[in-house]
N, C-alpha and C. Protein backbone atom coordinates (compact mmCIF):
# COMPACT_ATOMS: atom_id res chain seq x y z
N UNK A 1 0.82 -1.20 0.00
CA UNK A 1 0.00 0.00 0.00
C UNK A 1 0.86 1.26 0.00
N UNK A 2 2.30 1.18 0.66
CA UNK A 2 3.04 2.81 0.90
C UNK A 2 3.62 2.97 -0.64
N UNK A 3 3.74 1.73 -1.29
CA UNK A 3 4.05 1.86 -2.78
C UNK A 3 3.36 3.09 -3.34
N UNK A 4 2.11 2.56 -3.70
CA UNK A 4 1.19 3.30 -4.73
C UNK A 4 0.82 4.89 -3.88
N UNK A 5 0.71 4.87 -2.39
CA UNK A 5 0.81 6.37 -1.96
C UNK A 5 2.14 7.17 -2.43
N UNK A 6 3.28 6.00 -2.60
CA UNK A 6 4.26 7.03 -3.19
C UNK A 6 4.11 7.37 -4.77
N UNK A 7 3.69 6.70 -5.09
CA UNK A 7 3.35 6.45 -6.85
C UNK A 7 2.10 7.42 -7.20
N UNK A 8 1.31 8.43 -5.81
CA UNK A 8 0.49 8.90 -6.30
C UNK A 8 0.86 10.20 -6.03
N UNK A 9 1.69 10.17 -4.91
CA UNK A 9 2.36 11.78 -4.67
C UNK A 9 3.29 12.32 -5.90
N UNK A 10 4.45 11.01 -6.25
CA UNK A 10 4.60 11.67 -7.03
C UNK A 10 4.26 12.08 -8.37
N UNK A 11 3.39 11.41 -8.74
CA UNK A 11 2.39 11.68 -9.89
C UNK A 11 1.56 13.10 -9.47
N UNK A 12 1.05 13.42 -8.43
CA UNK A 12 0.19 14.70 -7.88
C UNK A 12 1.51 15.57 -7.93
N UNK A 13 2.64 15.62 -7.64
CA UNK A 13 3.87 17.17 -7.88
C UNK A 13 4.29 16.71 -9.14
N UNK A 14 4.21 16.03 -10.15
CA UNK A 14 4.47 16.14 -11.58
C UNK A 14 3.51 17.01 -12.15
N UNK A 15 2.29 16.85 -11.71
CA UNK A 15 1.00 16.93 -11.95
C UNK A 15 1.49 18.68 -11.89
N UNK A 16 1.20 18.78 -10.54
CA UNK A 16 1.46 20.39 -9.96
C UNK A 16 2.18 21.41 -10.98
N UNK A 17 3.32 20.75 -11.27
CA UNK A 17 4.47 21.14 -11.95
C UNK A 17 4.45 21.63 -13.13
N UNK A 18 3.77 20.35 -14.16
CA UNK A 18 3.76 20.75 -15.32
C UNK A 18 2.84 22.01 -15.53
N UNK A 19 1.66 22.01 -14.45
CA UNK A 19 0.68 22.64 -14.97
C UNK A 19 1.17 24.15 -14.45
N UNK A 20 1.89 24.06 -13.56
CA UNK A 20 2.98 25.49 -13.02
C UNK A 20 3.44 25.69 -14.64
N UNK A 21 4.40 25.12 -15.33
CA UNK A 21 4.51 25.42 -16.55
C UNK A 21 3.90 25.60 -17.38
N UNK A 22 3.21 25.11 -17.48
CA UNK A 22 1.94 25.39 -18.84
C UNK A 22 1.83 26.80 -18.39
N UNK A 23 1.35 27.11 -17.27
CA UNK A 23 0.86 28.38 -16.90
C UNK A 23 1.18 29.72 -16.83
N UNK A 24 2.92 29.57 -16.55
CA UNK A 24 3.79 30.37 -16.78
C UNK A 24 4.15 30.53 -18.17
N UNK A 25 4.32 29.58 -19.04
CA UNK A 25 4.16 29.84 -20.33
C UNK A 25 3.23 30.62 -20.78
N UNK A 26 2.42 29.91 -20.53
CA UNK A 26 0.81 30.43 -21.61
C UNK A 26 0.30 32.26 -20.83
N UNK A 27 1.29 32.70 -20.21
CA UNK A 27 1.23 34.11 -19.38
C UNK A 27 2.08 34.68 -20.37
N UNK A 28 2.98 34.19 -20.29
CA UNK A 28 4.38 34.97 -21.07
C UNK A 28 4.36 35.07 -23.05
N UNK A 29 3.36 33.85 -23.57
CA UNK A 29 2.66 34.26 -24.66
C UNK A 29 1.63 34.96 -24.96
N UNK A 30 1.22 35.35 -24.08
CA UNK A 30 -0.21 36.46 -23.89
C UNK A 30 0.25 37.43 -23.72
N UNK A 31 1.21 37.87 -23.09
CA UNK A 31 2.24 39.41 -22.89
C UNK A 31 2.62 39.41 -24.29
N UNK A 32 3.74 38.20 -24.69
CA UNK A 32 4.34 38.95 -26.16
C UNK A 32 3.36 39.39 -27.35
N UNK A 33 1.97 38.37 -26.96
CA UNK A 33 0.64 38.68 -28.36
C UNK A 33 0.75 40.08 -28.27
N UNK A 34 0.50 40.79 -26.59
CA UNK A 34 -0.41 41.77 -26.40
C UNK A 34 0.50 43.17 -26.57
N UNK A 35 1.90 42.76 -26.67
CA UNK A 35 3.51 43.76 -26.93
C UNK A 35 3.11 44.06 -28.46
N UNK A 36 3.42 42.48 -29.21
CA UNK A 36 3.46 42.29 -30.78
C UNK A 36 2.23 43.25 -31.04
N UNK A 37 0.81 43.10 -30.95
CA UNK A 37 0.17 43.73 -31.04
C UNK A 37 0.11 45.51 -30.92
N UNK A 38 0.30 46.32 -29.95
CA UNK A 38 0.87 47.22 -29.55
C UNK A 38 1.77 47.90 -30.23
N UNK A 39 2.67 47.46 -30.64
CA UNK A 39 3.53 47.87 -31.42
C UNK A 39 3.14 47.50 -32.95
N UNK A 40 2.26 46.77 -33.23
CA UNK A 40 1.66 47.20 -34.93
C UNK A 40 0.85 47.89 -34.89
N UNK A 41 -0.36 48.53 -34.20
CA UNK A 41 -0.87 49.12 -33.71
C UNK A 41 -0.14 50.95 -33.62
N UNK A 42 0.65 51.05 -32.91
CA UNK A 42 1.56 51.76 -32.90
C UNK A 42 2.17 52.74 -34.40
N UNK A 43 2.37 51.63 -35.67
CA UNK A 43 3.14 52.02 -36.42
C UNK A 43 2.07 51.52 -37.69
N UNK A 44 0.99 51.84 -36.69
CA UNK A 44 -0.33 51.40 -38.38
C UNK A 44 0.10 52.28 -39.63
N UNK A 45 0.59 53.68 -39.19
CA UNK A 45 0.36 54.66 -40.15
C UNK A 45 1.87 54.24 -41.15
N UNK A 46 2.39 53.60 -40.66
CA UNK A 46 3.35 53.54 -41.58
C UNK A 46 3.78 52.25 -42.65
N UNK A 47 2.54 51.28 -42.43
CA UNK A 47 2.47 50.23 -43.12
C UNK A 47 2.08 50.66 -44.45
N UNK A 48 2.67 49.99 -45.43
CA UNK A 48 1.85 49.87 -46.78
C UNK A 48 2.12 48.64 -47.56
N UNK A 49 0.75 48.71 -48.32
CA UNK A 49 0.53 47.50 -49.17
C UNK A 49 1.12 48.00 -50.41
């Protein structure tokens, strides 16, 4: 039985972890959209087709 309680903890802080990453990621691509954005925005007037 102390097997699989260890086999579930550490599955629950992998768990924790990745999703710490996902999260911190998926923050830090929502800043650069919202920069990238901003700055075309910024320099509309000087685009041309």
């Amino acid at each position: 039985m102390e097997r699989i309680y260890k086999t579930m903890r550490n599955t629950g802080i992998c768990n924790i972890v990745i999703g710490s990453v996902i999260l911190a990621a998926g923050i830090a691509v929502g800043v650069m959209a919202i920069v990238s954005g901003a700055v075309l925005l910024k320099r509309k007037s000087e685009i041309t087709f």
